[in-house]
Each structure stands twice: as C-alpha cells, then as structure tokens.
N, C-alpha and C. Protein backbone atom coordinates (compact mmCIF):
# COMPACT_ATOMS: atom_id res chain seq x y z
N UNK A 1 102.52 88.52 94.58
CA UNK A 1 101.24 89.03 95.06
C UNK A 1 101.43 90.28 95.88
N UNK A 2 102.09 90.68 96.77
CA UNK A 2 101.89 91.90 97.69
C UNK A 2 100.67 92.94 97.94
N UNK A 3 101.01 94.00 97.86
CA UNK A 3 99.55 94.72 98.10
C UNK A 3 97.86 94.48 97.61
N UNK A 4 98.34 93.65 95.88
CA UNK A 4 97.21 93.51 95.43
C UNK A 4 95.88 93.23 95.92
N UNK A 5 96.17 91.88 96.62
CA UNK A 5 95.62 91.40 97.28
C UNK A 5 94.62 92.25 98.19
N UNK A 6 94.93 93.44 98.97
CA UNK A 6 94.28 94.47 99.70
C UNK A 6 93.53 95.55 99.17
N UNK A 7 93.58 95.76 97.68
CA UNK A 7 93.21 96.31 96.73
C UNK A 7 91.30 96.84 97.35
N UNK A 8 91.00 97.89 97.73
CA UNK A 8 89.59 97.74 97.38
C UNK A 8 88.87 96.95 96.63
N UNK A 9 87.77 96.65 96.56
CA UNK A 9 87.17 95.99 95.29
C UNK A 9 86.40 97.44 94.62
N UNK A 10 86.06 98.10 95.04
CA UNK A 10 84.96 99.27 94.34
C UNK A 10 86.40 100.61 94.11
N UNK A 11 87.72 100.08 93.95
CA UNK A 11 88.35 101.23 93.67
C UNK A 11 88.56 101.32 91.57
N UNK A 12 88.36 102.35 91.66
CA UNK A 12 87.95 102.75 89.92
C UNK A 12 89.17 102.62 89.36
N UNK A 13 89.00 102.82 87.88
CA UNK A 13 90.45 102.48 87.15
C UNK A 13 91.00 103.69 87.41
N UNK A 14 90.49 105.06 88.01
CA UNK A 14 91.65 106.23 88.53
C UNK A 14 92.18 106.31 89.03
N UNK A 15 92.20 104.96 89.76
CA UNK A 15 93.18 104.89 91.12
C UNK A 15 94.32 104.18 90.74
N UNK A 16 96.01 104.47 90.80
CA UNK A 16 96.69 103.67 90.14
C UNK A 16 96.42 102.23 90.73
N UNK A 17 96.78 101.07 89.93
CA UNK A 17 97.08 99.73 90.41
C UNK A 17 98.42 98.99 91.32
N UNK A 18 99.18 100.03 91.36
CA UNK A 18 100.34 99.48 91.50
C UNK A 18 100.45 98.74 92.89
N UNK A 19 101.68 97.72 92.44
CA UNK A 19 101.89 96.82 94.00
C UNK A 19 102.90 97.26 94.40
N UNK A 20 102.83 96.42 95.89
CA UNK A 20 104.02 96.94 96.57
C UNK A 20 104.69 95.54 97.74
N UNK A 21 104.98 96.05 98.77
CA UNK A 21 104.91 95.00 99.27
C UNK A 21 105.19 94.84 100.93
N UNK A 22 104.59 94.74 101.84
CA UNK A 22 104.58 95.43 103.32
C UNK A 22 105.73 94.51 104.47
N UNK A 23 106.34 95.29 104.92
CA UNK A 23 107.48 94.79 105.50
C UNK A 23 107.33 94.93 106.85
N UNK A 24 107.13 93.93 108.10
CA UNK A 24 107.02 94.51 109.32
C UNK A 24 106.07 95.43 109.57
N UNK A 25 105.00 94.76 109.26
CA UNK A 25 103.23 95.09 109.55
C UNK A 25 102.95 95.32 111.00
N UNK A 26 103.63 96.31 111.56
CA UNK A 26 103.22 96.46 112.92
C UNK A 26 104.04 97.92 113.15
N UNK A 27 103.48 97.93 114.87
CA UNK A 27 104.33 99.30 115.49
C UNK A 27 105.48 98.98 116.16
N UNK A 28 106.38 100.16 115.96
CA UNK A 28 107.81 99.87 116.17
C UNK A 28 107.62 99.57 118.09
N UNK A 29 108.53 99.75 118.54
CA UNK A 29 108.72 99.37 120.02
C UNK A 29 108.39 101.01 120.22
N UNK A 30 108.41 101.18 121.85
CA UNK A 30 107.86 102.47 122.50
C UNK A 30 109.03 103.46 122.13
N UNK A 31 110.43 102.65 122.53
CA UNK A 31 111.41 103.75 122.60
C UNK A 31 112.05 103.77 120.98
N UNK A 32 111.54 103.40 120.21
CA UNK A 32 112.16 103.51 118.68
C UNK A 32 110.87 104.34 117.97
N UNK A 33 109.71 104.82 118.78
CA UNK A 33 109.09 105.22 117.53
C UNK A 33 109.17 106.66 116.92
N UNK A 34 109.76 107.42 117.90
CA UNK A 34 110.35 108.51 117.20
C UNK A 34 111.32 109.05 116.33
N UNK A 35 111.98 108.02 116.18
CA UNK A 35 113.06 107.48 115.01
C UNK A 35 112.67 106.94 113.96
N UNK A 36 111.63 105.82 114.62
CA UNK A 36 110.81 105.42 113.04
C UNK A 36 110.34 106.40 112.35
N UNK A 37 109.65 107.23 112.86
CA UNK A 37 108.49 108.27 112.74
C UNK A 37 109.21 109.23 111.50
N UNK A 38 110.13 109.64 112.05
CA UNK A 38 111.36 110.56 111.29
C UNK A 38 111.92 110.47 110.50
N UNK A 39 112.49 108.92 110.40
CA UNK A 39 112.73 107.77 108.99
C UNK A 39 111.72 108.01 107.78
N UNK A 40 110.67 107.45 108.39
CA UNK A 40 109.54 107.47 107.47
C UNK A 40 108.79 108.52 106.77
N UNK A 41 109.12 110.04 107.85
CA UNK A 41 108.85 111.35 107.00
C UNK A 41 110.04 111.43 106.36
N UNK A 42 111.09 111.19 106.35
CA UNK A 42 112.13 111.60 105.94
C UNK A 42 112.02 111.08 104.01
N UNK A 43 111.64 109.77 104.46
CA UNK A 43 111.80 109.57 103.11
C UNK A 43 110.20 109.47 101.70
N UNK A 44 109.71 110.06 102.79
CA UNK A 44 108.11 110.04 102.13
C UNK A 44 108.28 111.77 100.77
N UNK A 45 107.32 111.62 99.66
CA UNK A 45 107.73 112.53 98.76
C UNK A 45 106.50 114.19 99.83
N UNK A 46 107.21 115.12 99.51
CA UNK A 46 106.31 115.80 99.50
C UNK A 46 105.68 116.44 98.70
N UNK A 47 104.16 116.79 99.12
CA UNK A 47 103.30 117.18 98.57
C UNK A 47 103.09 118.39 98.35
N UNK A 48 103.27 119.04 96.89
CA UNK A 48 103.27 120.31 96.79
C UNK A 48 101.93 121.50 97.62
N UNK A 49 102.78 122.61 97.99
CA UNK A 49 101.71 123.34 98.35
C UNK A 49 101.21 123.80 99.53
C-alpha cells in the first residue's frame, strides 16, 4: 500500500499514479536539520530552467 492510500480522490489520470513509500514522517531534531535539509536537496532531481 504506501502512498496510494493519500492519493487525492479528484486527481486526473495526468497525474502519474505512482507509489512510494514514507519513511520517518516527521521533522528531524533542531540541530540535524540543516544536514537533513542538504541531504534532501542534494539528492532531489533538478528542474530544468
């Protein structure tokens, strides 16, 4: 099951379907979140342009 579940209901078939699956659903601690932060741009794709 993972993301599905959270799926809009009024989202159209243009929107892909795909699942996923959420790991540690919360905010990091005070003194780690600028590390998280950096992690997480680090590995995010970028967007042309």
């Amino acid at each position: 099951m993972g993301l599905s579940l959270m799926r809009h209901p009024d989202a159209g078939p243009e929107i892909p379907a795909t699942d996923g699956i959420v790991v540690n659903f919360g905010a990091p601690a005070e003194h780690a979140f600028t590390g998280t932060v950096d992690a997480l741009y680090g590995i995010l794709p970028r967007r042309p342009g």
